[in-house]
Protein backbone atom coordinates (compact mmCIF):
# COMPACT_ATOMS: atom_id res chain seq x y z
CA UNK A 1 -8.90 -23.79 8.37
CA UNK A 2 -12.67 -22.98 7.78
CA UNK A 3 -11.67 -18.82 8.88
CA UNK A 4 -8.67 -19.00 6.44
CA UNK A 5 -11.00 -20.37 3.48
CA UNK A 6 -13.23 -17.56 4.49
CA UNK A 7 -10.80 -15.15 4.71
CA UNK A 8 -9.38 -15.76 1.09
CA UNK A 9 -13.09 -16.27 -0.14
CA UNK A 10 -13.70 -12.86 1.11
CA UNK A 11 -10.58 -11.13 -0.35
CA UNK A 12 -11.95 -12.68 -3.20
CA UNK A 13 -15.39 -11.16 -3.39
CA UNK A 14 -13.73 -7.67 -2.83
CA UNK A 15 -11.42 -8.02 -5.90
CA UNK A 16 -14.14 -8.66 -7.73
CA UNK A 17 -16.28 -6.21 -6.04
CA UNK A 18 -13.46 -3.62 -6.68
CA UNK A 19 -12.97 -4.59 -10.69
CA UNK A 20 -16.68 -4.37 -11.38
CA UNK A 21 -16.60 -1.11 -9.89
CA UNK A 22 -13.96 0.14 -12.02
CA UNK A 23 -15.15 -1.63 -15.37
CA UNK A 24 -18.52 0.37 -14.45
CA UNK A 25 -16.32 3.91 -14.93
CA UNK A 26 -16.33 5.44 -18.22
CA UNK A 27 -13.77 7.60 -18.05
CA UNK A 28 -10.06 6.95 -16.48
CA UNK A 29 -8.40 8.79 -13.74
CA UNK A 30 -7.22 11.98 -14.69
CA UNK A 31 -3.29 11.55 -14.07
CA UNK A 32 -2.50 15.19 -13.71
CA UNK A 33 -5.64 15.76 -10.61
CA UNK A 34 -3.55 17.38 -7.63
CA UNK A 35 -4.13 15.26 -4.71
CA UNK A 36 -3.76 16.11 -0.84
CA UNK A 37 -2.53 13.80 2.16
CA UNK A 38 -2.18 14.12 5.10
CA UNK A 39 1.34 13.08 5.92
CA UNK A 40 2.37 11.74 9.79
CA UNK A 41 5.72 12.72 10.59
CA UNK A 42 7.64 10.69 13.19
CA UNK A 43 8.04 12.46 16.59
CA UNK A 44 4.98 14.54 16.30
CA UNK A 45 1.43 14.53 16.87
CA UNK A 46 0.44 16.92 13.94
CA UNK A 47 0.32 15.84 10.47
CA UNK A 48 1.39 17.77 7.26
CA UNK A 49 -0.35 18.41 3.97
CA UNK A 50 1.47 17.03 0.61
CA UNK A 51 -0.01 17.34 -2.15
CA UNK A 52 0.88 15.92 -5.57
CA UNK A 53 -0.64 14.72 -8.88
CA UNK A 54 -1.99 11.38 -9.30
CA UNK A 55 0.52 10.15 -11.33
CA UNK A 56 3.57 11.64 -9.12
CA UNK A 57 1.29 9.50 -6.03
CA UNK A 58 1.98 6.14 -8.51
CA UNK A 59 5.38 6.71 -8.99
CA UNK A 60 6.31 7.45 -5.38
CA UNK A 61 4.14 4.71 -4.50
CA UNK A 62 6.43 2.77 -6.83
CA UNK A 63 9.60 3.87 -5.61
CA UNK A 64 8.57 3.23 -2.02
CA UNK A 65 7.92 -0.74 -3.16
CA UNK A 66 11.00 -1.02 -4.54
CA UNK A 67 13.04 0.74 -1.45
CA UNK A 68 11.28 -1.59 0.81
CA UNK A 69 12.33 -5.20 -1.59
CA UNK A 70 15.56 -3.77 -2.03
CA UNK A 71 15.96 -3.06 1.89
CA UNK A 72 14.27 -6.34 2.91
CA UNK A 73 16.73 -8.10 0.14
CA UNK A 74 20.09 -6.48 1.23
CA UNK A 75 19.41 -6.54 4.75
CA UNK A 76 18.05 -10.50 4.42
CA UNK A 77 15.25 -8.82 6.98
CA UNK A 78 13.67 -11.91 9.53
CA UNK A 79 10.62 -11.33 11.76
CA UNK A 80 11.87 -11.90 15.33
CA UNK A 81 10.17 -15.73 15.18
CA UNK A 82 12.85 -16.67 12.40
CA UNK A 83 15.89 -14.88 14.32
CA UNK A 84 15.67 -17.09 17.25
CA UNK A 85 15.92 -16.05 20.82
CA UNK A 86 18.44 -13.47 21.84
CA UNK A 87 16.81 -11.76 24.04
């Protein structure tokens, strides 16, 4: 109980943290900066460079979110604790 409490009270701390940070910038994000990631594709080792603009990063971010909901929705998804044993 008393690491959960802690847990949440440090979550907490970092939200606020984070906001007080970003209340402390003057000027926004620049949507249209190009940024680079490096991208881990399944099967190899290596990973790739993709690059896109900040904004194109939110909306595939976005898109991604609601792929997963939708997927987890349709599919009614369970960890295998809920499923029961079939193994």
């Amino acid at each position: 109980m008393h690491h959960a409490l802690r847990t949440v009270s440090f979550a907490v701390l970092a939200v606020a943290v984070s906001s007080a940070a970003t209340a402390g910038d003057k000027k926004a994000a620049d949507p249209n900066k190009r940024i680079c990631r490096g991208i881990e594709q399944t099967g190899s080792i290596f990973t790739h460079q993709v690059c896109h603009t900040r904004a194109e990063w939110t909306q595939i971010g976005e898109q991604n979110d609601k792929d997963t909901s939708r997927t987890v929705q349709t599919n009614h998804f369970q960890s295998p604790s809920q499923e029961g044993t079939r193994y």
